[in-house]
N, C-alpha and C. Protein backbone atom coordinates (compact mmCIF):
# COMPACT_ATOMS: atom_id res chain seq x y z
N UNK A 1 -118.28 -86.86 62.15
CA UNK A 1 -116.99 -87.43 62.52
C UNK A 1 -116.28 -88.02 61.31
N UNK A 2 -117.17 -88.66 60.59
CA UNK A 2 -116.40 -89.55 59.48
C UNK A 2 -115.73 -88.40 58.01
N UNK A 3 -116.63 -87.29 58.14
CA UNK A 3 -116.55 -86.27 57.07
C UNK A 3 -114.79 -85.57 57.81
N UNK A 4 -114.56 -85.45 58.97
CA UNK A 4 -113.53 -85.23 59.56
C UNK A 4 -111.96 -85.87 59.33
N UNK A 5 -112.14 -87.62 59.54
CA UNK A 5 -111.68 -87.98 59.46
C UNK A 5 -110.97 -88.16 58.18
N UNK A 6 -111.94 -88.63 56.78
CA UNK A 6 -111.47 -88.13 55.70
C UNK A 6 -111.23 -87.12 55.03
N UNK A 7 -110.98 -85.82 55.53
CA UNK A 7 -110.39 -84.56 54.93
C UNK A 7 -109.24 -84.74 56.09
N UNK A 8 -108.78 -85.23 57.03
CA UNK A 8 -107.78 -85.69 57.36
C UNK A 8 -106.81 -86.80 56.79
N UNK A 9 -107.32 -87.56 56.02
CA UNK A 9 -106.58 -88.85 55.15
C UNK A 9 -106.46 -87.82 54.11
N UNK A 10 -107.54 -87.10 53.29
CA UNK A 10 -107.30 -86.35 52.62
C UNK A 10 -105.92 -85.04 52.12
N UNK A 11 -105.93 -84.60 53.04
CA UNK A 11 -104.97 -83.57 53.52
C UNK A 11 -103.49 -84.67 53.74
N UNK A 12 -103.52 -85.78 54.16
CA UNK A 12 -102.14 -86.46 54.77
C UNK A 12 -101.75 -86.92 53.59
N UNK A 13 -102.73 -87.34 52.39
CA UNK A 13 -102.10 -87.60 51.55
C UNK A 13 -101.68 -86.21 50.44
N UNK A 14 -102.33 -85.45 50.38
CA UNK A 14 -101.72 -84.35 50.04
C UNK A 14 -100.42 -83.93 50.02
N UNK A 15 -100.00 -83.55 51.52
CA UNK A 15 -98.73 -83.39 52.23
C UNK A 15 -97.89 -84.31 51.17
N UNK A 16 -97.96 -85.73 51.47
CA UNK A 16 -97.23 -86.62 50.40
C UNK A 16 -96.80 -86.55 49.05
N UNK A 17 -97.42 -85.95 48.58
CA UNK A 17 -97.31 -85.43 47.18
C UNK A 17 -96.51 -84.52 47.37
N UNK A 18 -96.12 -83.88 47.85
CA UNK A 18 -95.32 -82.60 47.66
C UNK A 18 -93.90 -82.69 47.84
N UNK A 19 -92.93 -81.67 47.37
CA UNK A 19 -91.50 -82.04 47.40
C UNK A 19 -91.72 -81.86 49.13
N UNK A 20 -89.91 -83.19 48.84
CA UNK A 20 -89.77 -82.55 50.38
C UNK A 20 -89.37 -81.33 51.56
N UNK A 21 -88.68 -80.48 50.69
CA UNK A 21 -88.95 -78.91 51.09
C UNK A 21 -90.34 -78.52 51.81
N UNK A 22 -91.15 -79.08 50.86
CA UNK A 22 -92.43 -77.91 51.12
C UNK A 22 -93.16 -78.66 52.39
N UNK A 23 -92.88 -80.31 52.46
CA UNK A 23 -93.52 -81.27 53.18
C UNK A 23 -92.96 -80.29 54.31
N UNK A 24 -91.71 -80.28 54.49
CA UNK A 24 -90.88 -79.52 55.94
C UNK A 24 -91.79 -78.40 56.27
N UNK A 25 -92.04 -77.57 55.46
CA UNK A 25 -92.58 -76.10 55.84
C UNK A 25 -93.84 -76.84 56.82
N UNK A 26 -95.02 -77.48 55.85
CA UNK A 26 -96.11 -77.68 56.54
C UNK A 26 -95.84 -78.30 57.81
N UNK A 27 -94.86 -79.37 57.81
CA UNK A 27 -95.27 -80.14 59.09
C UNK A 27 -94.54 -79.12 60.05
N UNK A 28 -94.02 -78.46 60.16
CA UNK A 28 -93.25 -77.24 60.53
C UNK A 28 -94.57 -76.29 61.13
N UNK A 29 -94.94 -76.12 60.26
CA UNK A 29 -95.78 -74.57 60.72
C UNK A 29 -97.51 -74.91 61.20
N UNK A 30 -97.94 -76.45 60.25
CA UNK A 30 -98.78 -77.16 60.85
C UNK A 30 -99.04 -77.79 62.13
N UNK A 31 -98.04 -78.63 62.12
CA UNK A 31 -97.58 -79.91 63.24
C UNK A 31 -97.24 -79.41 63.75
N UNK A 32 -96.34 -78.74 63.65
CA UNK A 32 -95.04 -78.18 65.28
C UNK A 32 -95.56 -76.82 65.79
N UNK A 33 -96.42 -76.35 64.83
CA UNK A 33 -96.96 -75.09 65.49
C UNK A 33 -95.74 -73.83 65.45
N UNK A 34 -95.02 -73.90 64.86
CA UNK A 34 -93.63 -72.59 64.95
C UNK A 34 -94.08 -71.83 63.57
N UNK A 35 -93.88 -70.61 63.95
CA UNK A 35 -94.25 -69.51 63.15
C UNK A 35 -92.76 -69.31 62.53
N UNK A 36 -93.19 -68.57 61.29
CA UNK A 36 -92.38 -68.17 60.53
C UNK A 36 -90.78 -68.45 60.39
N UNK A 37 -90.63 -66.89 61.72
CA UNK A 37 -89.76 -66.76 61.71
C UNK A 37 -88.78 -68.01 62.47
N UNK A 38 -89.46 -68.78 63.29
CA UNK A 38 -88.67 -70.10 64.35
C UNK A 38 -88.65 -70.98 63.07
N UNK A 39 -89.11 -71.09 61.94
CA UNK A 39 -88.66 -71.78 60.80
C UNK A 39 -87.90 -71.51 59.85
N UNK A 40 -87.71 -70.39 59.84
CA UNK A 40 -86.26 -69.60 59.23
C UNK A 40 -85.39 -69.71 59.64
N UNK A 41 -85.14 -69.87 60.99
CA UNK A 41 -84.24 -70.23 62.40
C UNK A 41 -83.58 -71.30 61.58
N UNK A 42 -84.64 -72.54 62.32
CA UNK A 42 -84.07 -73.97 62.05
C UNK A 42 -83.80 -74.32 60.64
N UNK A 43 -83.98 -74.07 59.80
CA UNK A 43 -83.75 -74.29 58.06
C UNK A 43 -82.58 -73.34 57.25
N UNK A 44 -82.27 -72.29 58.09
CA UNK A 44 -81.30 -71.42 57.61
C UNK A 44 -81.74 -70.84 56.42
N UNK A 45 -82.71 -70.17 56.28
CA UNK A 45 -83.16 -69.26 55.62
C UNK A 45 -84.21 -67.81 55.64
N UNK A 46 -84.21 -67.34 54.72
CA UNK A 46 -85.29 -65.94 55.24
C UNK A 46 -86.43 -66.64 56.05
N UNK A 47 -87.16 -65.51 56.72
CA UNK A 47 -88.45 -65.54 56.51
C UNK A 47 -89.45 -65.53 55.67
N UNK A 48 -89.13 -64.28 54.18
CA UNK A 48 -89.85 -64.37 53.39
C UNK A 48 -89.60 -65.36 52.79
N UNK A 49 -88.28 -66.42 52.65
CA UNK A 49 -88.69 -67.59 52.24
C UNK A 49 -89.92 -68.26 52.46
N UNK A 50 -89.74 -68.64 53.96
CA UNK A 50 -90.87 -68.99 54.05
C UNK A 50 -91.86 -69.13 54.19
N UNK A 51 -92.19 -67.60 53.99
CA UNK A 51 -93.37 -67.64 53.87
C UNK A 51 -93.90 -67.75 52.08
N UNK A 52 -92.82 -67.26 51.02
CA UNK A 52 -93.54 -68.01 49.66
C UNK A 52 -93.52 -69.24 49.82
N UNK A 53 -92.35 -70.32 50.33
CA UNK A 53 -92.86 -71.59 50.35
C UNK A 53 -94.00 -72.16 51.00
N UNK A 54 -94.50 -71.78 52.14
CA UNK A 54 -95.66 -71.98 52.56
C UNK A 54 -96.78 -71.70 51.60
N UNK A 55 -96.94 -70.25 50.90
CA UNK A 55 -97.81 -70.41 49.98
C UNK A 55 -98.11 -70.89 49.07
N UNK A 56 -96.78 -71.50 48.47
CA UNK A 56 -96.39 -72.37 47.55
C UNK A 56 -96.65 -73.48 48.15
N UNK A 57 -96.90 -74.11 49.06
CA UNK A 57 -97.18 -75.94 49.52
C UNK A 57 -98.61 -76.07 49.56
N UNK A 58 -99.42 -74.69 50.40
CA UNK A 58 -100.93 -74.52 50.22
C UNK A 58 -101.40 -74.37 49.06
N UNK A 59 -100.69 -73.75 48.17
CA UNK A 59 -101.45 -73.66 46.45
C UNK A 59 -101.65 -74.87 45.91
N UNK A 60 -100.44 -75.61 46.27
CA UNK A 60 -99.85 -77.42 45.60
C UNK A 60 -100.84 -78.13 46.30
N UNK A 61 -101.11 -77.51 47.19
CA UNK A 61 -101.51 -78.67 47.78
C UNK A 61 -103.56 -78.65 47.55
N UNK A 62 -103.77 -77.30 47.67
CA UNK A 62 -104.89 -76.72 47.06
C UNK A 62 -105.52 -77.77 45.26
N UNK A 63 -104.42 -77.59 44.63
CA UNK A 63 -104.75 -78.14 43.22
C UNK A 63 -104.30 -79.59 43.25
N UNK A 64 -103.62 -80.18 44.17
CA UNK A 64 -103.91 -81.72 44.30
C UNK A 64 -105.15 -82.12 44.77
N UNK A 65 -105.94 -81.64 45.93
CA UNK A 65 -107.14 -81.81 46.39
C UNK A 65 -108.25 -81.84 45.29
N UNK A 66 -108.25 -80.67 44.78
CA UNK A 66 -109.46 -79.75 43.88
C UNK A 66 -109.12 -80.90 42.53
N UNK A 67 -108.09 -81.36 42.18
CA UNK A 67 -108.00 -82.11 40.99
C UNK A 67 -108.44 -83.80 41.12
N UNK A 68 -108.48 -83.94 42.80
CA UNK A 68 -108.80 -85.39 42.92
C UNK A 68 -110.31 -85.53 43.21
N UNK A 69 -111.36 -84.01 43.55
CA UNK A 69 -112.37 -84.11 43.72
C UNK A 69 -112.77 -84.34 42.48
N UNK A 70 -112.42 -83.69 41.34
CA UNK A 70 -113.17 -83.76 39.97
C UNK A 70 -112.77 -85.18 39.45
N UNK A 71 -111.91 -85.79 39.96
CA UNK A 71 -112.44 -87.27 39.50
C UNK A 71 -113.31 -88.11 40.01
């Protein structure tokens, strides 16, 4: 439970770090559960936007994690 909970503090602070663009995508496609294209909708942009920004918030967010374990 406790290993849970902190890769959840983990991850929330992550999110934080990131511009706020990319924060939108995740809590978007995370939180709200809307795929792609219902986030292209509401943001007025492609899909393939967003889907590089999504990969782009998971990469960011990938090397904030991986850089705070090695300390």
């Amino acid at each position: 439970f406790m290993n849970s909970y902190e890769n959840k503090i983990m991850l929330a602070a992550a999110i934080k770090k990131l511009p706020e663009d990319l924060q939108q995508i995740i809590e978007m496609s995370y939180y709200q559960d809307l795929n792609q294209r219902e986030i292209s909708e509401r943001i007025h942009i492609s899909q393939m936007q967003v889907s590089r920004r999504l990969k782009k918030a998971l990469s960011k967010m990938y090397e904030i994690i991986k850089t705070k374990d090695e300390n």
